[in-house]
Protein backbone atom coordinates (compact mmCIF):
# COMPACT_ATOMS: atom_id res chain seq x y z
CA UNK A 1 11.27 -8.96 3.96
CA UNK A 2 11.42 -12.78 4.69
CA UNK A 3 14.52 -14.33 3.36
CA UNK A 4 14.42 -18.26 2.09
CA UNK A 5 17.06 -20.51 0.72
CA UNK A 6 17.01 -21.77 -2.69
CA UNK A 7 15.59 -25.38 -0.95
CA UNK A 8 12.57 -23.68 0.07
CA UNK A 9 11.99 -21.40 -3.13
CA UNK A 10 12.28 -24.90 -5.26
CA UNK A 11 9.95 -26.80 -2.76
CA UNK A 12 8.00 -23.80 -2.72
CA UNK A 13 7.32 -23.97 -6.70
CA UNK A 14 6.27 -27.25 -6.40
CA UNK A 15 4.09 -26.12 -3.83
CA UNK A 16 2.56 -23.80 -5.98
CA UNK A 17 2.84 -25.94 -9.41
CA UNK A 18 0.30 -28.43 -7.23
CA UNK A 19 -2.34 -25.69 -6.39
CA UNK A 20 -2.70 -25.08 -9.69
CA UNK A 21 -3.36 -28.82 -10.47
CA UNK A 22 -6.03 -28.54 -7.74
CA UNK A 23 -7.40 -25.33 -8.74
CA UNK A 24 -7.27 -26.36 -12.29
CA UNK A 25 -9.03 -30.17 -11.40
CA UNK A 26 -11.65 -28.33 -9.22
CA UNK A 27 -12.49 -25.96 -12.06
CA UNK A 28 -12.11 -26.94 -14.95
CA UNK A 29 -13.33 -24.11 -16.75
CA UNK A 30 -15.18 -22.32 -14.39
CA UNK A 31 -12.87 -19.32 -12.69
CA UNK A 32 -11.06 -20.33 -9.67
CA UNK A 33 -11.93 -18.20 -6.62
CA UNK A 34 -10.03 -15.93 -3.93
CA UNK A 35 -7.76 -18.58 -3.05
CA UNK A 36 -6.09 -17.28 0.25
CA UNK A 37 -4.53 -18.25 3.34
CA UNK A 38 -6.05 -17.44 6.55
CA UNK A 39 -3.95 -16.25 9.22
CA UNK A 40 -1.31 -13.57 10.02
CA UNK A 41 1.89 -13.34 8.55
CA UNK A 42 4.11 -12.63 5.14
CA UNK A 43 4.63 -9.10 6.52
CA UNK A 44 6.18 -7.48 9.83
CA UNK A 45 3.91 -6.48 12.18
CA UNK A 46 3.06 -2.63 13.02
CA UNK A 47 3.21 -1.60 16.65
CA UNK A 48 -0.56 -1.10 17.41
CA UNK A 49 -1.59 2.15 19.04
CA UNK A 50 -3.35 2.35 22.19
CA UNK A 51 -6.79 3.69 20.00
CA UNK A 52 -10.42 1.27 20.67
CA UNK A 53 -10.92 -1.63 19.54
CA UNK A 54 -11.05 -1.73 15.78
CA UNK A 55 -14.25 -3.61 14.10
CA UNK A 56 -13.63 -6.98 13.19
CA UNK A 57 -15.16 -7.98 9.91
CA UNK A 58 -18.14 -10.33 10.80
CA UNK A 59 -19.27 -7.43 12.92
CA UNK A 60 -19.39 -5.10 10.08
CA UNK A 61 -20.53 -7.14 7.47
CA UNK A 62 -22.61 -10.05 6.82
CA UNK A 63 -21.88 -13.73 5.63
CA UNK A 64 -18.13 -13.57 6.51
CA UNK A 65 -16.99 -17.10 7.27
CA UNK A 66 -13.53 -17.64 6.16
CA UNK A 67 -11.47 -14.03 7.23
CA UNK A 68 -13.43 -13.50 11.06
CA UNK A 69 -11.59 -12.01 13.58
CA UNK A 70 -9.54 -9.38 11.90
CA UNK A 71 -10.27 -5.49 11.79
CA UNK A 72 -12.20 -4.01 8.60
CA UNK A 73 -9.07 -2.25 7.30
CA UNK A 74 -7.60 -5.42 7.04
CA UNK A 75 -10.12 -7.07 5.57
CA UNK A 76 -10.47 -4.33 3.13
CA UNK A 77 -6.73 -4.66 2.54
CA UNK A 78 -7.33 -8.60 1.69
CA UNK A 79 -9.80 -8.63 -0.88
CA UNK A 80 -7.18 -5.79 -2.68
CA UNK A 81 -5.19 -8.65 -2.10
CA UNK A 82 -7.40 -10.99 -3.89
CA UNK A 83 -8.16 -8.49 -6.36
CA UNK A 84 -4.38 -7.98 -7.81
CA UNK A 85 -3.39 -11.75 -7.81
CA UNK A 86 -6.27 -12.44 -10.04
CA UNK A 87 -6.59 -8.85 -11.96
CA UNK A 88 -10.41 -8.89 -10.48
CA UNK A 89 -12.35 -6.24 -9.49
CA UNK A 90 -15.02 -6.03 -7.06
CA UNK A 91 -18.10 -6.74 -9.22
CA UNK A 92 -15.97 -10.00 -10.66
CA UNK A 93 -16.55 -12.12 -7.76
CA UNK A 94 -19.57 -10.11 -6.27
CA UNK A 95 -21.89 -10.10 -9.06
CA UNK A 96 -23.08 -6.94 -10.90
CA UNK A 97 -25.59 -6.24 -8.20
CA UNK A 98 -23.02 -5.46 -5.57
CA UNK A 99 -22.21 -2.07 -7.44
CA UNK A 100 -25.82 -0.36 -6.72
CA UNK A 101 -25.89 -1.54 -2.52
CA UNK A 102 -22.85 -2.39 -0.52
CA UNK A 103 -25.45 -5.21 1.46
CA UNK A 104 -25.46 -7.07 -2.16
CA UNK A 105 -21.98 -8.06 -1.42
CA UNK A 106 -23.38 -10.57 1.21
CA UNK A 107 -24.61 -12.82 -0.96
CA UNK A 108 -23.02 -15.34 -2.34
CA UNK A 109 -21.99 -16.53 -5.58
CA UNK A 110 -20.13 -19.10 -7.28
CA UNK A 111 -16.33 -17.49 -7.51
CA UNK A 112 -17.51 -16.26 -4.22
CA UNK A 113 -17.99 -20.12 -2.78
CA UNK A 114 -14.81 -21.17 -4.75
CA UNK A 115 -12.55 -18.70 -2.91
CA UNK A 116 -13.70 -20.12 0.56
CA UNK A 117 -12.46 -23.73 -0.77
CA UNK A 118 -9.25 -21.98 -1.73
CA UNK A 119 -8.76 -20.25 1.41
CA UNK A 120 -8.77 -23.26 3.39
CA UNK A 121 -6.73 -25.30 1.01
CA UNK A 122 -4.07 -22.62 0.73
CA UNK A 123 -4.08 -22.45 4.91
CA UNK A 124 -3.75 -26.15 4.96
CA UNK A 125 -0.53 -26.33 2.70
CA UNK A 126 1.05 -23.18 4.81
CA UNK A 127 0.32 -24.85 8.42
CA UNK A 128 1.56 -28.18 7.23
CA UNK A 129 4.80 -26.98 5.57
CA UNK A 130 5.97 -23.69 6.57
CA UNK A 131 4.62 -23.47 10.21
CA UNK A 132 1.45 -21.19 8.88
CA UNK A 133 3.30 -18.63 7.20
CA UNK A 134 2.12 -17.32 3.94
CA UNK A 135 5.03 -18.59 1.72
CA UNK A 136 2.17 -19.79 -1.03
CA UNK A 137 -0.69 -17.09 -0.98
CA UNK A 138 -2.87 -16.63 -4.83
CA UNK A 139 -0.21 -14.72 -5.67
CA UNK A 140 1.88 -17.71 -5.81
CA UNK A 141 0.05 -19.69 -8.58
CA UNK A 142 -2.13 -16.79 -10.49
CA UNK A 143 -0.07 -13.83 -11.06
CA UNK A 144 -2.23 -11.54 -11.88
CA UNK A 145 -4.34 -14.39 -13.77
CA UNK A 146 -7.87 -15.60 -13.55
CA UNK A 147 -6.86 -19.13 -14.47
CA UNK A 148 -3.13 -20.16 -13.22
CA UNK A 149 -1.05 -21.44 -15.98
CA UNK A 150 0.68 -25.12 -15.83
CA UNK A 151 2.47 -25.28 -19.09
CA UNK A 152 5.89 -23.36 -19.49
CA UNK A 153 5.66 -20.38 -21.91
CA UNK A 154 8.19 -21.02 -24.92
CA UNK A 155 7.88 -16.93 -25.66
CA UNK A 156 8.83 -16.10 -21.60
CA UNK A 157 11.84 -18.46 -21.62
CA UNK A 158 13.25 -17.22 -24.83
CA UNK A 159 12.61 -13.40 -24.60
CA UNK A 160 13.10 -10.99 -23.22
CA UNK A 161 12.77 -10.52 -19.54
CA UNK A 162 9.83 -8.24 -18.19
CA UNK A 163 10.91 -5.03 -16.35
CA UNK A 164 11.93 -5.20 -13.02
CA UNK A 165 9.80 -3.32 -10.90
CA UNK A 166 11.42 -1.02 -8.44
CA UNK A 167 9.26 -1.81 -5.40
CA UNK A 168 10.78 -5.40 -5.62
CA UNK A 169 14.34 -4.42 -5.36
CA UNK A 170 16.03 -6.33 -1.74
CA UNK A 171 18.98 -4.98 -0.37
CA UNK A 172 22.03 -7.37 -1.35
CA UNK A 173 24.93 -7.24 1.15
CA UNK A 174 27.46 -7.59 -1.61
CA UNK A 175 25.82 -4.77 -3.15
CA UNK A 176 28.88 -1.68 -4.00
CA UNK A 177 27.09 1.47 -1.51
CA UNK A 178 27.83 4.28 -3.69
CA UNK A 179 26.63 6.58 -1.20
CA UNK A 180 25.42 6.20 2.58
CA UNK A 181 22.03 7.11 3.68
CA UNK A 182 23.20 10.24 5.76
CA UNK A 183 24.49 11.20 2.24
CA UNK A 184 21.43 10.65 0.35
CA UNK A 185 19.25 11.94 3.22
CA UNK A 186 21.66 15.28 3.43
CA UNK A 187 21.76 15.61 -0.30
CA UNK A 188 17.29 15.57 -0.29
CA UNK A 189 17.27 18.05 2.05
CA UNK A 190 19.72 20.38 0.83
CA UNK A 191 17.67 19.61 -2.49
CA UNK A 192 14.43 20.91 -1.42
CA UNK A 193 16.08 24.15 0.54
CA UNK A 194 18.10 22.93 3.11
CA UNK A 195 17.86 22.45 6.77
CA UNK A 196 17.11 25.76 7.76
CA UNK A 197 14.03 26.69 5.16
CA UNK A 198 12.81 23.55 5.95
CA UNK A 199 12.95 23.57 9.49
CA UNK A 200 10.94 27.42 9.00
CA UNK A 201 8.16 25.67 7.12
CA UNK A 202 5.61 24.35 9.96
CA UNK A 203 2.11 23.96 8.63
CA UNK A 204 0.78 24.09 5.18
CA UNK A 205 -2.56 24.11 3.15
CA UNK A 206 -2.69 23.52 -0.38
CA UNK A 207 -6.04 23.21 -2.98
CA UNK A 208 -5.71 21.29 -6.05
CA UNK A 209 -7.20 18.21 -7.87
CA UNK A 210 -7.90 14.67 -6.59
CA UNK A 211 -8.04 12.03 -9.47
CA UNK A 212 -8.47 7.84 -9.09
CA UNK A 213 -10.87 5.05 -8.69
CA UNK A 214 -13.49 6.83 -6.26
CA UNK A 215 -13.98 9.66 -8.22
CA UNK A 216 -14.32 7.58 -11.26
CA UNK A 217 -11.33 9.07 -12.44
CA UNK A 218 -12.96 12.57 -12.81
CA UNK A 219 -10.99 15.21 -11.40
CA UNK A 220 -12.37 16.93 -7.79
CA UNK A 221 -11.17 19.87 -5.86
CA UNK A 222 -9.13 18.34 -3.13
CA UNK A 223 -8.13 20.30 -0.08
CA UNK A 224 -4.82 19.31 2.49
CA UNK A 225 -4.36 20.26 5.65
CA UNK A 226 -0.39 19.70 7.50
CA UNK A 227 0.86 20.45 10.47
CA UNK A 228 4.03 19.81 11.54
CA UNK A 229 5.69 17.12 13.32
CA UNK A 230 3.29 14.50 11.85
CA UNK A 231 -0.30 15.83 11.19
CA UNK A 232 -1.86 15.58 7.91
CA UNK A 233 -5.38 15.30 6.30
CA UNK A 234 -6.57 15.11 2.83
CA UNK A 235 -9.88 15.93 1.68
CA UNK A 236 -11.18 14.93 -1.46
CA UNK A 237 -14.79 16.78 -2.53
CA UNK A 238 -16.31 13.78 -4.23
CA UNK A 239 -19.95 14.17 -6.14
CA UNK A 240 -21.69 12.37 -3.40
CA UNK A 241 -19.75 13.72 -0.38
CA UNK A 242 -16.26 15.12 0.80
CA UNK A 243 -13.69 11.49 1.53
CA UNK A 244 -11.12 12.35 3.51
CA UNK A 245 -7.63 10.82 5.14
CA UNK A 246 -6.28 11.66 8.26
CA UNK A 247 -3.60 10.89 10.87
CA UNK A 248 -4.11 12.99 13.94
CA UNK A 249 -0.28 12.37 15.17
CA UNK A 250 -1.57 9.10 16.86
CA UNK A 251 -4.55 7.33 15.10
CA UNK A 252 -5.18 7.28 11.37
CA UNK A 253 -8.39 6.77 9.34
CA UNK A 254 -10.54 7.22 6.55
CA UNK A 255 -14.17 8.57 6.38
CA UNK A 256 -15.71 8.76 2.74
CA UNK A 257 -19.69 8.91 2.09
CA UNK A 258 -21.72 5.61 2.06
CA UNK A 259 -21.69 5.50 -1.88
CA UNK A 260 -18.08 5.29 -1.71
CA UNK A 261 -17.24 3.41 1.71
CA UNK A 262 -19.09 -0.16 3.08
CA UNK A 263 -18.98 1.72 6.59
CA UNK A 264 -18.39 5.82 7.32
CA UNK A 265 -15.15 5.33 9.20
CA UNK A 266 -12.75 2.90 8.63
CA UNK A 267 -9.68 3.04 11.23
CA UNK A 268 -6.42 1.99 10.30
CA UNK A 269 -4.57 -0.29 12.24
CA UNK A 270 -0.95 -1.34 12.40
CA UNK A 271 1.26 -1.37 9.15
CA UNK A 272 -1.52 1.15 7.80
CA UNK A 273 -0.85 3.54 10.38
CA UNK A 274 2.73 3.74 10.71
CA UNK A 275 2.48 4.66 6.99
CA UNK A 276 -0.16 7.14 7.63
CA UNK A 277 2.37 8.75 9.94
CA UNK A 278 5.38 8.20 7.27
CA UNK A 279 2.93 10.13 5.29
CA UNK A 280 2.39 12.98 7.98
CA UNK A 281 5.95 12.94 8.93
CA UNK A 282 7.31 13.58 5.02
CA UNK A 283 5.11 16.63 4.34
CA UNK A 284 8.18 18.04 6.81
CA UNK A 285 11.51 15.85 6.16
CA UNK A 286 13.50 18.33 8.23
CA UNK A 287 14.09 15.35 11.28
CA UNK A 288 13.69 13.04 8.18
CA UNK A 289 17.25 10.64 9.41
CA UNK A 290 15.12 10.57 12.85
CA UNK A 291 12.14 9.13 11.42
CA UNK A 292 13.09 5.38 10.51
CA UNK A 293 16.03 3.43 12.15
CA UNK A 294 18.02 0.83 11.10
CA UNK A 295 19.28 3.00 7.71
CA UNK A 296 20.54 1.19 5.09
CA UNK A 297 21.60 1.63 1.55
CA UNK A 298 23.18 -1.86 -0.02
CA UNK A 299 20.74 -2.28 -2.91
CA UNK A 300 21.67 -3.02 -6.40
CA UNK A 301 21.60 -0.62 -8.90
CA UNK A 302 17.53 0.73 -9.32
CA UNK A 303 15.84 3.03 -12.40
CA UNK A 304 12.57 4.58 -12.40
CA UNK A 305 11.69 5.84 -15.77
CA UNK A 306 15.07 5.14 -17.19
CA UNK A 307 16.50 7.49 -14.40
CA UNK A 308 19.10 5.95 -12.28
CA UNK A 309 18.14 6.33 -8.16
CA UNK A 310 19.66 5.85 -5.29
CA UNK A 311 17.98 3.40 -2.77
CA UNK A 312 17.50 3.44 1.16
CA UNK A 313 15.52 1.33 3.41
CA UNK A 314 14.64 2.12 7.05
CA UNK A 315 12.12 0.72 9.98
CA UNK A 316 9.56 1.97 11.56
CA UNK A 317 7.16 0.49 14.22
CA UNK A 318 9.25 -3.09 12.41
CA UNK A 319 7.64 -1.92 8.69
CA UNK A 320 10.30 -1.89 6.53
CA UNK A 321 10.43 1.44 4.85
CA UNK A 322 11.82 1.53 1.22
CA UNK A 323 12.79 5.61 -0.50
CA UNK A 324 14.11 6.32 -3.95
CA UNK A 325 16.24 9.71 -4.79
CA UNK A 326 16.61 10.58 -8.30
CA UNK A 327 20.75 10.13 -8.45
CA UNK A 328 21.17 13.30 -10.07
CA UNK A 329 18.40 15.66 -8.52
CA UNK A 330 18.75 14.15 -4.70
CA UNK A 331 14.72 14.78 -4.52
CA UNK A 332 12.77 11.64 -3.49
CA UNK A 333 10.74 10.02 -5.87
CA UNK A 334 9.07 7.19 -4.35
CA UNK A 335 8.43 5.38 -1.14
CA UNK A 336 7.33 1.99 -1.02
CA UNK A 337 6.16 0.45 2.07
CA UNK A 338 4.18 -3.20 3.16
CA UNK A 339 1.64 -4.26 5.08
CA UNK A 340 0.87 -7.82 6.57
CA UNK A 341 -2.89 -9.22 5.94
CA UNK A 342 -4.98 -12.31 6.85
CA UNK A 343 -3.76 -14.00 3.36
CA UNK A 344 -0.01 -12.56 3.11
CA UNK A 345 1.64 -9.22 2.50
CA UNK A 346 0.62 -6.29 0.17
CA UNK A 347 2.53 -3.68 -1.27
CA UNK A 348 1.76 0.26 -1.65
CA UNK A 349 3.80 3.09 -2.69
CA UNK A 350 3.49 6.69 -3.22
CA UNK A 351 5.69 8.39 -6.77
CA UNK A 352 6.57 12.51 -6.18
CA UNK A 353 7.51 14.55 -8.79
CA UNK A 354 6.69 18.39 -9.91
CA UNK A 355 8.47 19.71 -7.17
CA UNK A 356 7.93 23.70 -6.81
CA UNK A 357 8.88 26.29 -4.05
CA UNK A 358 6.61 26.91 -1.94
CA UNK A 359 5.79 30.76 -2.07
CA UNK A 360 8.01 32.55 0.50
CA UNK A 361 9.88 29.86 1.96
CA UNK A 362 12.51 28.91 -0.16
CA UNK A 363 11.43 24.80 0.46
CA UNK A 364 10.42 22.64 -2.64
CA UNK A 365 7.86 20.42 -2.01
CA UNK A 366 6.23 17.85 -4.59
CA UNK A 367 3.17 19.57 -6.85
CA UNK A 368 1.82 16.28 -7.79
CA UNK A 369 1.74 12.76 -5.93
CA UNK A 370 0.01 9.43 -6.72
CA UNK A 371 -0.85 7.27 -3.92
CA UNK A 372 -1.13 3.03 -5.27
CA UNK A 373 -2.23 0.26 -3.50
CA UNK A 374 -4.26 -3.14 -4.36
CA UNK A 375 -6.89 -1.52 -3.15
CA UNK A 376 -7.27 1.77 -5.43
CA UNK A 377 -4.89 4.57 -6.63
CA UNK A 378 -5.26 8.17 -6.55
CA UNK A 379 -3.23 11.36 -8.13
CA UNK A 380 -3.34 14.72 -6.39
CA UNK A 381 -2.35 17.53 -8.50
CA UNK A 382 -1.42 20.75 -6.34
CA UNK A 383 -2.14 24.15 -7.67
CA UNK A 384 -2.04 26.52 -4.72
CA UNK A 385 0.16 25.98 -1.25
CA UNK A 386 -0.29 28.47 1.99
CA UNK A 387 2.83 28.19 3.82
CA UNK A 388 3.08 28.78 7.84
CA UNK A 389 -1.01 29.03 7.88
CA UNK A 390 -2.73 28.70 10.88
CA UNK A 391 -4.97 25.20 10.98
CA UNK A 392 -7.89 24.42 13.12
CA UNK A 393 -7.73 21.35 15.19
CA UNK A 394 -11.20 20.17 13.95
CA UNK A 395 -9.52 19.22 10.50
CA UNK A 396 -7.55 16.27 12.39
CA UNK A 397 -10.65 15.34 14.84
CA UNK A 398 -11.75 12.10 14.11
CA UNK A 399 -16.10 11.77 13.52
CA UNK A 400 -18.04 10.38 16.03
């Protein structure tokens, strides 16, 4: 994560206190629109794999003029981006027609036309004070706001503080380390069977329930297919089609019917895909200290539901990796990871919990998982789990 002195972080809120004088002047009354920065940066960047050529976004949709030249998932991954610093969804800026025919999203309407004035604004004020880099993105002024809000709140400066939220915690290096990451990694595993069940499980399928946005929040049979080192697809069996998720052990995607999806495949690309494989790679933990470098564990004291948990942070492909073990249990919780877009950096994280044995093996593995991002969240609930099965290689073969 990018580290600033307190000089920039006060120059910075003045920064941001003068968009929203702009925004605000521009306005006035009418809703400001996807203000955003244009450009790389706020996030490290992934190690790309040696897959095509991803899609950029003017060649797979129409009317782009403002975010051309970066691949769809990215783009995808930007108006999420837009989305949460606003609180908008997709018909807010769209229009109402955009819900019944993904070309409806071309055309263009007022909040629409606003957020192009933003973007540029916002990638002026980056370029000519912090070298381009996203230090003031949306974010910065609207917090989750439609309108951003210039007068100091007498009720936030004299109560009580908000919660902290757990994905936000930064490692402090004056921080007490109650316990090393070989420590918390050891205790996990010896947690969920130790090293030798776990090392004995090697594939797994598993049927259950897919709940979240896509399946508009209806529960669908959901089918997952992992193989070990790092293969893993999930298949959700929506109303209008199966969606499913894959990482093949080198390329990641997702392919989801058109009534769910602008386009049938959508690759991942860099940040996205090392998660994909974090993903892959944690349905077996057993090489678990292997899979990130750079472990380490000075972070002040974290809760998740009012349980105390013990925090690590490791790298992969340069995306800072961030897990959470329950203190008491040792069984990981949550993993929180970033990844860089065209207007700044955006967060996701995946919660476990319901851990069972799997049938036969002696390993625990989480029964229930939710997956959140600014782009959609989703909760799989687990009911059966085949250890050791035997899994064609046409579940991890990307469509043509």
């Amino acid at each position: 994560m990018l580290k600033i002195s307190w000089r920039t972080i006060v120059y910075g809120g003045a920064l941001a206190m003068f968009i929203a004088a702009v925004v605000l002047a521009q306005a006035r009354g009418a809703a400001p629109g996807r203000g955003a920065v244009q450009g790389r940066g706020g996030g490290p960047p992934a190690a790309q794999t040696g897959a095509q050529r991803p899609q950029m976004s003017e060649e797979a949709f129409k009317n782009v003029t403002e975010l051309k030249g970066i691949p769809v998932r990215e783009f995808m991954n930007t108006m999420g981006f837009f989305a949460a610093s606003l609180a908008f969804n997709c018909t807010d800026c769209h229009g109402g027609a955009s819900a019944s025919d993904w070309a409806n999203y071309a055309i263009d309407t007022p909040l629409k036309n606003r957020a192009r004035v933003m973007i540029r604004m916002v990638k002026a004020i980056n370029e000519a004070n912090f070298g381009g880099r996203p230090f003031v993105t949306c974010y910065t002024c609207h917090r989750g706001s439609q309108k951003p809000k210039v007068i100091p709140s007498l009720a936030v400066q004299y109560g009580e503080p908000p919660p902290d939220d757990p994905d936000e915690v930064e490692a402090l290096p004056t921080a007490r380390v109650t316990a090393t990451p070989d420590q918390v990694l050891d205790k996990y595993i010896q947690a969920i069977g130790g090293a030798q069940a776990v090392g004995r499980l090697t594939s797994y399928t598993a049927k259950g329930t897919y709940e979240g946005f896509d399946s508009d929040f209806a529960k669908v049979p959901v089918d997952i297919y992992a193989k070990a080192p790092n293969q893993r697809a999930l298949v959700a069996h929506m109303a209008s089609g199966d969606s499913a998720t894959v990482y093949d052990g080198r390329e990641a995607w997702v392919a989801a019917p058109k009534e769910l999806s602008p386009l049938p495949v959508i690759p991942f690309i860099g940040a996205d895909v090392t998660g994909a494989r974090i993903d892959a790679q944690l349905a077996f933990p057993g090489a678990i200290k292997q899979m990130l470098t750079g472990w380490r564990a000075d972070f002040p004291p974290v809760t998740i539901d009012d349980k105390p948990v013990f925090v690590i942070q490791g790298t992969l492909d340069r995306v800072p990796v961030k897990l959470y073990f329950d203190r008491a249990s040792g069984l990981l919780v949550r993993q929180t990871r970033y990844a860089p877009t065209a207007v700044g950096t955006v967060p996701s994280h995946v919660t476990y919990s319901d851990y069972r044995e799997v049938p036969g093996t002696g390993v625990k593995i989480p029964y229930t998982f939710q997956y959140t991002w600014v782009d959609g969240q989703y909760t799989v609930n687990l009911e059966s789990v085949q250890p050791n099965a035997t899994i064609d290689a046409a579940r991890f073969a990307k469509p043509r």
